[in-house]
N, C-alpha and C. Protein backbone atom coordinates (compact mmCIF):
# COMPACT_ATOMS: atom_id res chain seq x y z
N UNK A 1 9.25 1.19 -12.99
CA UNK A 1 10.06 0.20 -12.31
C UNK A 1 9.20 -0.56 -11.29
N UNK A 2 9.22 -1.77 -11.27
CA UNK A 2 8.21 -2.32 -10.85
C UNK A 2 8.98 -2.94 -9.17
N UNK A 3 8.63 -2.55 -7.83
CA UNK A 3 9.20 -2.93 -6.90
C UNK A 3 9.38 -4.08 -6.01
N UNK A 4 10.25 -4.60 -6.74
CA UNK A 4 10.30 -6.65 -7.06
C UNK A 4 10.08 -7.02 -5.64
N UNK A 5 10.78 -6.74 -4.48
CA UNK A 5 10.71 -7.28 -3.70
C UNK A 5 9.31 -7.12 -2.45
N UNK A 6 8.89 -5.91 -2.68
CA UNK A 6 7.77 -5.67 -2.39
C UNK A 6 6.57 -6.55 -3.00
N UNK A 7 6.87 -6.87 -4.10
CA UNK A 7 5.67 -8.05 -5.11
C UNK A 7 5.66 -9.62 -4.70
N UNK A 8 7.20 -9.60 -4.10
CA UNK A 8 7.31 -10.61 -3.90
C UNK A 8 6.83 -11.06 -2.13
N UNK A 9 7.06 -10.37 -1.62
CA UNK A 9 6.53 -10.32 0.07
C UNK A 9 4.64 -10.48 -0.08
N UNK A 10 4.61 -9.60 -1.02
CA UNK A 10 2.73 -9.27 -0.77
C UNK A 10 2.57 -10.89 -1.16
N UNK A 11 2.73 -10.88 -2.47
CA UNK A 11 2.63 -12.11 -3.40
C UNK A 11 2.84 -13.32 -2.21
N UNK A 12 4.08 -13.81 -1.16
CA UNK A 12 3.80 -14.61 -0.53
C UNK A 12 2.93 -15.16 0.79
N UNK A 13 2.42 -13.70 1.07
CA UNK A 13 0.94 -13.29 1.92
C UNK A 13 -0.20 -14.30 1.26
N UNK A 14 -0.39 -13.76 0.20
CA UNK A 14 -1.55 -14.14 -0.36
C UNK A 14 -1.41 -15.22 -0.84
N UNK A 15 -2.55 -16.06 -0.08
CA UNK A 15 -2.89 -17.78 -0.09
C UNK A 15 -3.40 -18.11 -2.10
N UNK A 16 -3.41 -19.08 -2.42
CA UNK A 16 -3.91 -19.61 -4.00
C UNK A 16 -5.37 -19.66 -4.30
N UNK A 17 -5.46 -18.70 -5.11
CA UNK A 17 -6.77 -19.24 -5.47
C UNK A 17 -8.05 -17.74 -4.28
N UNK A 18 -7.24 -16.93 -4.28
CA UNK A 18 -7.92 -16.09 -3.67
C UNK A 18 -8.98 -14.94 -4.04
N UNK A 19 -9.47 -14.37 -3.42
CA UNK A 19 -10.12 -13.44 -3.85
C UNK A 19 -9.34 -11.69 -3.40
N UNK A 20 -9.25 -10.97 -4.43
CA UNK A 20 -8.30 -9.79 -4.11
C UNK A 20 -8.93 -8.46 -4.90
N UNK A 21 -8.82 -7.40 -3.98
CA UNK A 21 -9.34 -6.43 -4.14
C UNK A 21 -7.90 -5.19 -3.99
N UNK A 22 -7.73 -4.47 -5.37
CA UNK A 22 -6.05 -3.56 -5.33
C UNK A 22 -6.89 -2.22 -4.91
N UNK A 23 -6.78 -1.60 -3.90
CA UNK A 23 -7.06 -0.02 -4.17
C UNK A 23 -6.01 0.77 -4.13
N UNK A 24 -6.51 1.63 -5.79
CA UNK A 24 -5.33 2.22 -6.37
C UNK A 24 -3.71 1.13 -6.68
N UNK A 25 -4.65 0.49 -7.95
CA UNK A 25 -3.96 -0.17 -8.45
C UNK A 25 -2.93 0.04 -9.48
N UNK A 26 -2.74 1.18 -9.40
CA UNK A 26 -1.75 2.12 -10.62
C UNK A 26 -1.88 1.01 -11.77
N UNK A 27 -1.10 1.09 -12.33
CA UNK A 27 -1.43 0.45 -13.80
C UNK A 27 -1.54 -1.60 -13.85
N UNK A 28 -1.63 -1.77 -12.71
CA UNK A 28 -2.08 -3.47 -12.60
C UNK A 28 -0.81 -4.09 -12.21
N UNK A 29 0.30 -4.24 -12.49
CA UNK A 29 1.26 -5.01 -12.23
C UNK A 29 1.65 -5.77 -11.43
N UNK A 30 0.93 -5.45 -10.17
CA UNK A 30 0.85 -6.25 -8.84
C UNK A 30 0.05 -7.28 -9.27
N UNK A 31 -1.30 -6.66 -9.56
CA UNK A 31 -2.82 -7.66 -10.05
C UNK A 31 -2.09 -8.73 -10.98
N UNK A 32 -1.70 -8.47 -11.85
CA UNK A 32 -1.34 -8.85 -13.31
C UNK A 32 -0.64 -10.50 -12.61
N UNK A 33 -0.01 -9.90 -11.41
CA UNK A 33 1.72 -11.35 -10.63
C UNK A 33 0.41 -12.03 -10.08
N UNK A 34 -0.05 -11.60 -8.99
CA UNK A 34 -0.77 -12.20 -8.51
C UNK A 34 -2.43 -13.24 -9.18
N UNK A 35 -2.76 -12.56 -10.46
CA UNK A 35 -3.67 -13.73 -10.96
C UNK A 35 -2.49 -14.80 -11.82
N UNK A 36 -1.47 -14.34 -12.32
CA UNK A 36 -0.32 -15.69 -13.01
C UNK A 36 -0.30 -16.56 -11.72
N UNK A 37 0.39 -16.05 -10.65
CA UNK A 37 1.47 -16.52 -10.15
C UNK A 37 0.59 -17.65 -8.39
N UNK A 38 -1.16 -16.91 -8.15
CA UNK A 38 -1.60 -17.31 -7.09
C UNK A 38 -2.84 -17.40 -7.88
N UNK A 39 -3.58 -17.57 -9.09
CA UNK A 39 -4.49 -17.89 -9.83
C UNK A 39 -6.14 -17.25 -8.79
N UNK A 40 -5.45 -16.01 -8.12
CA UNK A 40 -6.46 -15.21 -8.07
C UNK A 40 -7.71 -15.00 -8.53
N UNK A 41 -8.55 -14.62 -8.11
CA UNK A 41 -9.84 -13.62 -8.37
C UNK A 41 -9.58 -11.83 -7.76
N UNK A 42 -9.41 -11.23 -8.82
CA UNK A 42 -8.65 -9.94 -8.62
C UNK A 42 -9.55 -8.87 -9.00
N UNK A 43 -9.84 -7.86 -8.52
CA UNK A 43 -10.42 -6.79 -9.21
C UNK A 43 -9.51 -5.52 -8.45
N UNK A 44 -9.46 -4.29 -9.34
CA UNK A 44 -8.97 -2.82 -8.85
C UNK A 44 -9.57 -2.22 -9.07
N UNK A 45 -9.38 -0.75 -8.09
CA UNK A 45 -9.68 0.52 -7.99
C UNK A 45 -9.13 1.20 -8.84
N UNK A 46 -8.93 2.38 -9.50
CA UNK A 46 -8.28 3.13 -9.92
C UNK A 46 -8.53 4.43 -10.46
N UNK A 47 -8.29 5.68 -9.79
CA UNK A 47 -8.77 6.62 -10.38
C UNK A 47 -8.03 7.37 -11.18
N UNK A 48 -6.41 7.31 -11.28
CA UNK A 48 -5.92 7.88 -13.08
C UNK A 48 -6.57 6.82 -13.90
N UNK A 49 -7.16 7.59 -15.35
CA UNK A 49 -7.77 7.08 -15.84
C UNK A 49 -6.86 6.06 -17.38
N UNK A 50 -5.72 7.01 -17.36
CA UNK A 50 -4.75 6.48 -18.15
C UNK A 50 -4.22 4.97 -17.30
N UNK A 51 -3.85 4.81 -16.25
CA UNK A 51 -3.63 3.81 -15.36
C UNK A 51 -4.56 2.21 -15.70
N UNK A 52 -5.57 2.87 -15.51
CA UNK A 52 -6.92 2.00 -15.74
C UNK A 52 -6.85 1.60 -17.41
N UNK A 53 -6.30 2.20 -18.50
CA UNK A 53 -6.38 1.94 -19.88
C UNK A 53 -5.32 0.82 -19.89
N UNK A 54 -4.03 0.66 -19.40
CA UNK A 54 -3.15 0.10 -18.47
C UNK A 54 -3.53 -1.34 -18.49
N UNK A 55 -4.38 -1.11 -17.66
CA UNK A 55 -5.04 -2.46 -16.27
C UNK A 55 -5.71 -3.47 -17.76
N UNK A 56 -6.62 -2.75 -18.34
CA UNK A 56 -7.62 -2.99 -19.20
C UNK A 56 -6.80 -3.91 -20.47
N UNK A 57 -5.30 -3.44 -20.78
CA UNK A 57 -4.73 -3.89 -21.86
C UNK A 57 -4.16 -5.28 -21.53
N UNK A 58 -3.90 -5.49 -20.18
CA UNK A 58 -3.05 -6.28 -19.54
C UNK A 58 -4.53 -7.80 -19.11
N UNK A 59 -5.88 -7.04 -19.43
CA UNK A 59 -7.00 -7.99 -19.58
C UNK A 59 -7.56 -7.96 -17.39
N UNK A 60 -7.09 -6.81 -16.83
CA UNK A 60 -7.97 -6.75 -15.43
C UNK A 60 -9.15 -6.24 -15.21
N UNK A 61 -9.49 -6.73 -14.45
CA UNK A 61 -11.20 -5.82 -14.14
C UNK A 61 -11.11 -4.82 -13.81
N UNK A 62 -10.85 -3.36 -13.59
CA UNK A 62 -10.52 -2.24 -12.99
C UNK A 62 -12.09 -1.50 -13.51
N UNK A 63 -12.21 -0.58 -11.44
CA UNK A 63 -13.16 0.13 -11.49
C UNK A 63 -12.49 1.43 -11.49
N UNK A 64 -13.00 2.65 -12.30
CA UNK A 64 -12.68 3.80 -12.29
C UNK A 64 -13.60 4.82 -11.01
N UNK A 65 -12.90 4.77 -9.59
CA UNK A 65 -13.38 5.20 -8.71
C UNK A 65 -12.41 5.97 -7.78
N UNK A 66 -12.65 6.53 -6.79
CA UNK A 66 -12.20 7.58 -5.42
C UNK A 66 -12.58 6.54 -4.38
N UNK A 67 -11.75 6.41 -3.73
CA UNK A 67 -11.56 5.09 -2.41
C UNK A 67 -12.00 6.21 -1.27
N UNK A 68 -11.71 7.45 -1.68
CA UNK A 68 -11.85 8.48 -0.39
C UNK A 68 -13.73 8.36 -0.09
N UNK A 69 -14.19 7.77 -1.32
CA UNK A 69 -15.42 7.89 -1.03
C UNK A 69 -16.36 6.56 -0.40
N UNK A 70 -15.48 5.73 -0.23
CA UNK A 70 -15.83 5.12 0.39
C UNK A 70 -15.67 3.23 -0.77
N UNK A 71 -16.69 2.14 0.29
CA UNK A 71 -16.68 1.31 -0.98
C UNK A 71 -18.14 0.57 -0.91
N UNK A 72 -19.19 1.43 -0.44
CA UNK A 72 -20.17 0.62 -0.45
C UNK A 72 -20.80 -0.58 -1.12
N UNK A 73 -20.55 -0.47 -2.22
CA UNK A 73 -21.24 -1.17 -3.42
C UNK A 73 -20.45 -2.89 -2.80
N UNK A 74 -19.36 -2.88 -2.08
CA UNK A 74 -19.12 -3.84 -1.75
C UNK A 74 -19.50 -4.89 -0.15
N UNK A 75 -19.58 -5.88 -0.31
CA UNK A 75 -20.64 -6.41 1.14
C UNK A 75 -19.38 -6.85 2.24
N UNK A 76 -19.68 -6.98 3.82
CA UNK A 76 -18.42 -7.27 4.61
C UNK A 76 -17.79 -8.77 3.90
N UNK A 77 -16.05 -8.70 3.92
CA UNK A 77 -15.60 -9.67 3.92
C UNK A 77 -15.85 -10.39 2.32
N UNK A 78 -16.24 -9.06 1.72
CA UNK A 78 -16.60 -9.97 0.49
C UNK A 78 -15.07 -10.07 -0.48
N UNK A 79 -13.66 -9.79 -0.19
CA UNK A 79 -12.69 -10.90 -0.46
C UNK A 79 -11.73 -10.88 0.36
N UNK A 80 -10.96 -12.22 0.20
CA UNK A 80 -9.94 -12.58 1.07
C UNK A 80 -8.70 -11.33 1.69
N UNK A 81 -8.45 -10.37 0.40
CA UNK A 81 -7.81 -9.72 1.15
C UNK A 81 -7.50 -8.19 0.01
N UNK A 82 -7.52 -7.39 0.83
CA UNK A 82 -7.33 -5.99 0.00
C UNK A 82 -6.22 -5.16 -0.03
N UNK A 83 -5.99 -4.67 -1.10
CA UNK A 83 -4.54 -4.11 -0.61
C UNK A 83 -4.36 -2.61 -1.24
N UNK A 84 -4.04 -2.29 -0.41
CA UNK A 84 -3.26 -0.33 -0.23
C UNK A 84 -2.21 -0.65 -0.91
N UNK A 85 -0.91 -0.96 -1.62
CA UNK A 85 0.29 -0.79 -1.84
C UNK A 85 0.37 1.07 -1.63
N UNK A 86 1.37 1.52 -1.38
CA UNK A 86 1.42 2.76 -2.06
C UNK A 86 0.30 3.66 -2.07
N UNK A 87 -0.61 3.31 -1.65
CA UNK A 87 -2.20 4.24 -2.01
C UNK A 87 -2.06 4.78 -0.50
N UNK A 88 -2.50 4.17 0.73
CA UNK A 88 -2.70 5.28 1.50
C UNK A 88 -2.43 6.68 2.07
N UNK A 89 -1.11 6.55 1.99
CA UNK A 89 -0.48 7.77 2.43
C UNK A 89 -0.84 9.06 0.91
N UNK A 90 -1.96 8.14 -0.30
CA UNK A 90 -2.36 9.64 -0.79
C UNK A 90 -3.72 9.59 -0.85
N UNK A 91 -4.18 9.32 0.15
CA UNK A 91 -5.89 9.37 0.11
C UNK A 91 -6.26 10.70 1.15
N UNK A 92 -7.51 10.97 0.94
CA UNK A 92 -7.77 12.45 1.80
C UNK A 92 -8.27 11.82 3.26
N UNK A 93 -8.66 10.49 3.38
CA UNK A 93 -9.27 9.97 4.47
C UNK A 93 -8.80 8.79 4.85
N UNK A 94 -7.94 8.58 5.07
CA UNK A 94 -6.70 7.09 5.47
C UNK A 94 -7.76 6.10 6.65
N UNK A 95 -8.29 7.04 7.55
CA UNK A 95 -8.47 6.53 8.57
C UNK A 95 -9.98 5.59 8.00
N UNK A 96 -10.69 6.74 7.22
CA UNK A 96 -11.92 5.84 6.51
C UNK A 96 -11.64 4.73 5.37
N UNK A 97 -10.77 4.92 5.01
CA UNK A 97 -10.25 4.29 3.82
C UNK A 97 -9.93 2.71 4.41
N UNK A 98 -8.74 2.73 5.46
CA UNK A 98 -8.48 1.89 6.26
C UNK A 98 -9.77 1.31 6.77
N UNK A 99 -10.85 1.99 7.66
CA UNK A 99 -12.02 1.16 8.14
C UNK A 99 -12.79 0.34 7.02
N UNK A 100 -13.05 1.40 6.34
CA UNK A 100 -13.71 0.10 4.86
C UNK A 100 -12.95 -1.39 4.36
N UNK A 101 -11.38 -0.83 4.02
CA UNK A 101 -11.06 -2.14 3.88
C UNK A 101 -10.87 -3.05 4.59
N UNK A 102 -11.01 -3.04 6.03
CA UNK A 102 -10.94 -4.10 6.67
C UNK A 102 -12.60 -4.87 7.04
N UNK A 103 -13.03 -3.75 6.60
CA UNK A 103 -14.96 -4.13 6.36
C UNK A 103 -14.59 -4.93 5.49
N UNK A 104 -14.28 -4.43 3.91
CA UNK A 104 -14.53 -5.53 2.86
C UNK A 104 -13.68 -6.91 2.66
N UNK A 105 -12.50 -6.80 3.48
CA UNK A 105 -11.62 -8.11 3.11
C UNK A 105 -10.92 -8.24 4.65
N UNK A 106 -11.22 -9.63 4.39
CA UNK A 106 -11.07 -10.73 5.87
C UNK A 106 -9.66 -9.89 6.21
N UNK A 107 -8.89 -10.07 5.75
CA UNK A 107 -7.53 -9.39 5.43
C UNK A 107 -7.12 -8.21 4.93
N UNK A 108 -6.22 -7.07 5.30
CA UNK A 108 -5.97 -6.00 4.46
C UNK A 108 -4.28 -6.64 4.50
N UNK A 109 -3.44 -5.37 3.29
CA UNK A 109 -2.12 -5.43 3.04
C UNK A 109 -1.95 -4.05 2.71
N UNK A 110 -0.61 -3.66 3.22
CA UNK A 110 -0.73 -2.11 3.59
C UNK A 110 0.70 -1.75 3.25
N UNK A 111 1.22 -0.98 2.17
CA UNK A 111 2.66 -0.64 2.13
C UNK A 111 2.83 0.78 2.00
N UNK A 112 3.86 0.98 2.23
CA UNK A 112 3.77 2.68 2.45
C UNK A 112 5.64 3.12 2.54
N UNK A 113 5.56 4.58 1.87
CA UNK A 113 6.98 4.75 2.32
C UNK A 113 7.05 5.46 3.87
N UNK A 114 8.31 4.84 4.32
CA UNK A 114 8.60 5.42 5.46
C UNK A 114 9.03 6.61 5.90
N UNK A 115 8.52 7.65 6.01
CA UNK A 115 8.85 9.42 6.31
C UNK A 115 9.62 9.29 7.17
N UNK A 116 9.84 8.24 8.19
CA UNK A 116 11.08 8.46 9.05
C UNK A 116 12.42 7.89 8.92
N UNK A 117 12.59 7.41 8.07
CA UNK A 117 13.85 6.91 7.61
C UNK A 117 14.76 8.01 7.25
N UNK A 118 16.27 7.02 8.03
CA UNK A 118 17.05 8.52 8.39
C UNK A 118 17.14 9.55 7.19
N UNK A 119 17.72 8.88 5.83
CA UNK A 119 17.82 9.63 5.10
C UNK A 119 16.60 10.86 5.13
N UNK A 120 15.49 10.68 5.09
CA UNK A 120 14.40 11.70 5.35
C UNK A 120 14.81 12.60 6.58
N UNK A 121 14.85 12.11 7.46
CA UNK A 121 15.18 12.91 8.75
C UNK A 121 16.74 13.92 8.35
N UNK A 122 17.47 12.78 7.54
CA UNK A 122 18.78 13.76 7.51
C UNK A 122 18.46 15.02 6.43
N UNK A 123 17.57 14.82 5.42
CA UNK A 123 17.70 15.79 4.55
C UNK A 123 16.91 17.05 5.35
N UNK A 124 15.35 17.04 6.27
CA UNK A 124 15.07 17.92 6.65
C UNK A 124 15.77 18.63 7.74
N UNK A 125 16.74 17.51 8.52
CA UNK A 125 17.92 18.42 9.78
C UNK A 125 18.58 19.01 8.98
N UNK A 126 19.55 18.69 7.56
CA UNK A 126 21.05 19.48 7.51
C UNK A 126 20.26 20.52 6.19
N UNK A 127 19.52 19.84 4.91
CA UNK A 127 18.97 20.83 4.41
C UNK A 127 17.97 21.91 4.45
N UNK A 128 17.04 21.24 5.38
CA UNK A 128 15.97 22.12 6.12
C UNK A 128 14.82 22.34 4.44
N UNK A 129 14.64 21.34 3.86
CA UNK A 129 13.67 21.37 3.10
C UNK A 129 12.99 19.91 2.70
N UNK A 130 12.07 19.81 2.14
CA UNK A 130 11.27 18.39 1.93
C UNK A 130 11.97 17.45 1.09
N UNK A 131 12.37 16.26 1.91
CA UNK A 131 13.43 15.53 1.43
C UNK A 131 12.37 15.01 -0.18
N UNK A 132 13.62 14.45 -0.88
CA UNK A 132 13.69 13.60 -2.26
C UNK A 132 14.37 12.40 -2.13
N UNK A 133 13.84 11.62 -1.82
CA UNK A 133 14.51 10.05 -1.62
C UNK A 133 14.07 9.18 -2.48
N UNK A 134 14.68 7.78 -3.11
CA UNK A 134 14.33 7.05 -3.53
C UNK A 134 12.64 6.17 -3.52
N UNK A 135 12.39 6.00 -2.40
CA UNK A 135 11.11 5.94 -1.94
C UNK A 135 10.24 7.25 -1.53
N UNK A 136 10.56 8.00 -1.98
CA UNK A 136 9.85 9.56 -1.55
C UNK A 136 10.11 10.53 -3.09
N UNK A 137 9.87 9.96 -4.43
CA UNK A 137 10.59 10.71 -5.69
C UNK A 137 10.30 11.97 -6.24
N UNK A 138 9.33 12.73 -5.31
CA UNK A 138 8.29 13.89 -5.86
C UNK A 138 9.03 15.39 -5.06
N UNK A 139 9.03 16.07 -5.77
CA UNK A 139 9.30 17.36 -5.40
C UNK A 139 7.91 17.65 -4.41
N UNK A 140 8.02 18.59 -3.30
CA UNK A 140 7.14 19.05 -3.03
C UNK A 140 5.40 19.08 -3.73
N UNK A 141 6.39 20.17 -4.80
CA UNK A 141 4.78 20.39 -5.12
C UNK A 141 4.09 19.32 -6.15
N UNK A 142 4.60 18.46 -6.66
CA UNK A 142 4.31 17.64 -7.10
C UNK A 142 3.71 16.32 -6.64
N UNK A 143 3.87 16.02 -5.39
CA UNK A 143 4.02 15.04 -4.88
C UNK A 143 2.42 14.42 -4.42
N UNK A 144 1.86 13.18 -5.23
CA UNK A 144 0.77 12.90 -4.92
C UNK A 144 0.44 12.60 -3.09
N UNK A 145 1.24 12.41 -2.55
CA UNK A 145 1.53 12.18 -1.24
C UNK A 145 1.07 13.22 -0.39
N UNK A 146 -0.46 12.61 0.84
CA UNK A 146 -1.25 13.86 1.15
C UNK A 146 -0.94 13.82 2.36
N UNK A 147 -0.20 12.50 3.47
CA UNK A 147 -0.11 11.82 4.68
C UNK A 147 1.28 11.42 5.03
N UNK A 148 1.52 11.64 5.95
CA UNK A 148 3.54 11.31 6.02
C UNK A 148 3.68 10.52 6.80
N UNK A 149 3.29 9.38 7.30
CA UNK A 149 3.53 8.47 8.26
C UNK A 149 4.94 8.32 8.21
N UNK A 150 4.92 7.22 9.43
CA UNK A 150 6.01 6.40 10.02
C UNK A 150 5.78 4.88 9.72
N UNK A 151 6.72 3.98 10.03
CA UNK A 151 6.04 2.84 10.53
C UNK A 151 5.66 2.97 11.74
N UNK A 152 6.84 3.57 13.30
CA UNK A 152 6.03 4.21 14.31
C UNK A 152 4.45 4.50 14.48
N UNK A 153 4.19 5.40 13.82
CA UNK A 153 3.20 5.88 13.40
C UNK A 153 1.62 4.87 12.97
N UNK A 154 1.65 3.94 12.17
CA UNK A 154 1.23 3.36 12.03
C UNK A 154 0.68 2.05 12.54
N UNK A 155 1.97 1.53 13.22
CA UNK A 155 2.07 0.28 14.53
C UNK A 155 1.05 1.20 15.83
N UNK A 156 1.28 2.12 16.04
CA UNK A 156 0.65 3.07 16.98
C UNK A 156 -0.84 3.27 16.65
N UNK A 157 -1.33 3.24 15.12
CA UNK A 157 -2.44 3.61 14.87
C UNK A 157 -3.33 2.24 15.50
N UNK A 158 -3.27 1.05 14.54
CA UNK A 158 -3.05 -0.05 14.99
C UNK A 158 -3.68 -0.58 16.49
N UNK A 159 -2.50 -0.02 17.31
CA UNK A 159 -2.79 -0.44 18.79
C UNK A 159 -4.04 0.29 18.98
N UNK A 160 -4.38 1.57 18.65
CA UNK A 160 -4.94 2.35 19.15
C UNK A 160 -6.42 2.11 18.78
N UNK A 161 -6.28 1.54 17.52
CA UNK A 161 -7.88 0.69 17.02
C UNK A 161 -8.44 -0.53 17.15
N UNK A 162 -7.45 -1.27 17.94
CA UNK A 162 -7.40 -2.69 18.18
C UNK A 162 -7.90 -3.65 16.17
N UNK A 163 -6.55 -3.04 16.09
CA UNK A 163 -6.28 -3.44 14.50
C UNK A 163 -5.24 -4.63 14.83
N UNK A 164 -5.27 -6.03 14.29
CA UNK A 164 -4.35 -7.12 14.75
C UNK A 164 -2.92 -6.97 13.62
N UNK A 165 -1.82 -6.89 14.06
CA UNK A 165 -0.94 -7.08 13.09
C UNK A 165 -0.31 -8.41 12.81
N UNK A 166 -0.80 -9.10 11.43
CA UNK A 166 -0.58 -10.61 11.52
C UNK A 166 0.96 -10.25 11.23
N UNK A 167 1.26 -9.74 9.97
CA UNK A 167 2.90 -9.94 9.76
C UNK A 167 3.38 -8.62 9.29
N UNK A 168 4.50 -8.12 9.14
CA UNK A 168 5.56 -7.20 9.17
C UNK A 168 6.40 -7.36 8.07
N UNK A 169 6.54 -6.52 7.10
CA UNK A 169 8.32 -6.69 6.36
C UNK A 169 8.71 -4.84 6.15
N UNK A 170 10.01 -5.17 6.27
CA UNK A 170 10.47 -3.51 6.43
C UNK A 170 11.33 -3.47 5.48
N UNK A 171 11.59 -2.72 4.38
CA UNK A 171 12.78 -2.59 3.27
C UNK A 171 13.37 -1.55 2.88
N UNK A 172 14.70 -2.15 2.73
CA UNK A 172 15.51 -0.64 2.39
C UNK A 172 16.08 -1.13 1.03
N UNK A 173 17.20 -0.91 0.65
CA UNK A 173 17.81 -0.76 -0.86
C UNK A 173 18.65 -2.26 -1.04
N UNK A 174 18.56 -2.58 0.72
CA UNK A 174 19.50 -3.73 0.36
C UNK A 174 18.37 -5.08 0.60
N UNK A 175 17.43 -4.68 0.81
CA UNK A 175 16.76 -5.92 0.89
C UNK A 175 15.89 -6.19 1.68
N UNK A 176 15.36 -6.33 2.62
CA UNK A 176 14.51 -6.44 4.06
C UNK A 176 15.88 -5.63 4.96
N UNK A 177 15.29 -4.83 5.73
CA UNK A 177 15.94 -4.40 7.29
C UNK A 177 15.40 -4.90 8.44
N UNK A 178 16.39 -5.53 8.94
CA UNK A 178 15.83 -6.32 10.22
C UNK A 178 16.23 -5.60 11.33
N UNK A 179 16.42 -4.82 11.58
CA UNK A 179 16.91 -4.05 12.83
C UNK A 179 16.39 -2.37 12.35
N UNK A 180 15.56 -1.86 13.83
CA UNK A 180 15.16 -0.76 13.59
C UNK A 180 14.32 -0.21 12.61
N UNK A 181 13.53 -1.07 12.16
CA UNK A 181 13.06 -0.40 10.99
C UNK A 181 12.36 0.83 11.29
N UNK A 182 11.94 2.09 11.78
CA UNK A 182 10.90 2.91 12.01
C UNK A 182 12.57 3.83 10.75
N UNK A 183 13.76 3.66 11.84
CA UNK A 183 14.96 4.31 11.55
C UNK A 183 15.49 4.12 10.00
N UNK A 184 15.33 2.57 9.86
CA UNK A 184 16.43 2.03 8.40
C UNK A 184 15.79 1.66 7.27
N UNK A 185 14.72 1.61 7.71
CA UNK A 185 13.80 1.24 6.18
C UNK A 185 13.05 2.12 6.07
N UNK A 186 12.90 1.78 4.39
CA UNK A 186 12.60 2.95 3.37
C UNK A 186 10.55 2.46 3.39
N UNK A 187 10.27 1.69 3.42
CA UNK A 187 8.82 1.00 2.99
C UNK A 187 8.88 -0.03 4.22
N UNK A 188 7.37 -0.18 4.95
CA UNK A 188 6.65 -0.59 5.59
C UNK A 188 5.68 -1.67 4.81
N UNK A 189 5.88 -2.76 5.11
CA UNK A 189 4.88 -3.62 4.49
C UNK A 189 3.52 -4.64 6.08
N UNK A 190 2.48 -4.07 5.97
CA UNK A 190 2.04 -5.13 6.82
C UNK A 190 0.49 -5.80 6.34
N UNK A 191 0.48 -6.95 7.15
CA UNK A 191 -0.54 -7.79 6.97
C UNK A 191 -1.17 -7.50 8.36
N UNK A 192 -2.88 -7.07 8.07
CA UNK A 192 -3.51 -6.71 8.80
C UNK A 192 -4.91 -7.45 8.83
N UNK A 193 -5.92 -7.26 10.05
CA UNK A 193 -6.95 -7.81 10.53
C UNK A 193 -7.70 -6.92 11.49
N UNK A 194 -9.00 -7.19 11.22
CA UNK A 194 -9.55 -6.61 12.89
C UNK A 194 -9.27 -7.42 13.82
């Protein structure tokens, strides 16, 4: 299921004719909107390798790599803008992961589910075990998910690195949440800078 409105927020971030870098591009679909739809220069990361067979059918450049390891091979600022969807909160090194991409692209884009959204909070107060939410779909032990942020959490990281936050979108089931998001939304979307 491809998460329309999330494609559509990133998608209106990103200027025409850009240069874009996906880490952990699960099977391309983001890549795929964005070279139709903003006539991109796109390349991905990807380390399921079935994912990448994916990327490859759909005609993307995908590198079969570990972001935890860094991204040397790439020079500062060498594209307009890079993007985490969904990837950080399962990397072993967020904080390095995060410093590189804002090394390699003028711009990062950063989405993530929100661990503090009530439903989360309500399932660990009344059930007292690791919630299963729509934006959270993995059982425990299953769950590629190595990092549990907040948006809290993250706005905080942010300040604390003198990381610039150009723009914000917060979503729940009904659409963007404009009030409270740390509380009401399910996914954190931001546009970032040093």
């Amino acid at each position: 299921m491809i998460p329309l409105i999330e494609y559509r927020i990133i998608l209106n971030w990103i200027l025409d004719k850009s240069s874009v870098l996906d880490l952990g591009c699960h099977e391309g679909e983001l890549l795929s909107l964005i070279v139709k739809e903003k006539n991109a220069r796109v390349h991905g990361i990807e380390i399921n390798e079935q994912a990448i067979y994916k990327c490859v059918e759909l005609g993307l450049s995908v590198s079969h790599q570990d972001i935890d390891n860094g991204l040397s091979e790439y020079g500062d600022e060498s594209f307009d803008y890079v993007i985490l969807n969904q990837s950080l909160q399962q990397v072993k090194k967020p904080d390095v992961v995060l410093k590189e991409s804002l090394r390699v692209g003028k711009k990062v884009i950063i989405g993530f589910p929100n661990f503090a959204h009530y439903k989360v909070r309500c399932q660990i107060f009344f059930r007292g075990k690791t919630p299963v939410t729509p934006s959270l779909p993995y059982e425990w032990y299953e769950t590629p998910n190595l990092h549990f942020l907040s948006i809290s959490d993250f706005i905080g990281y942010c300040q604390r690195q003198n990381i610039r936050i150009i723009r914000t979108a917060f979503i729940n089931n009904n659409g963007k949440a404009g009030i409270l998001p740390n509380l009401l939304a399910q996914t954190g979307l931001f546009l970032i800078s040093k």
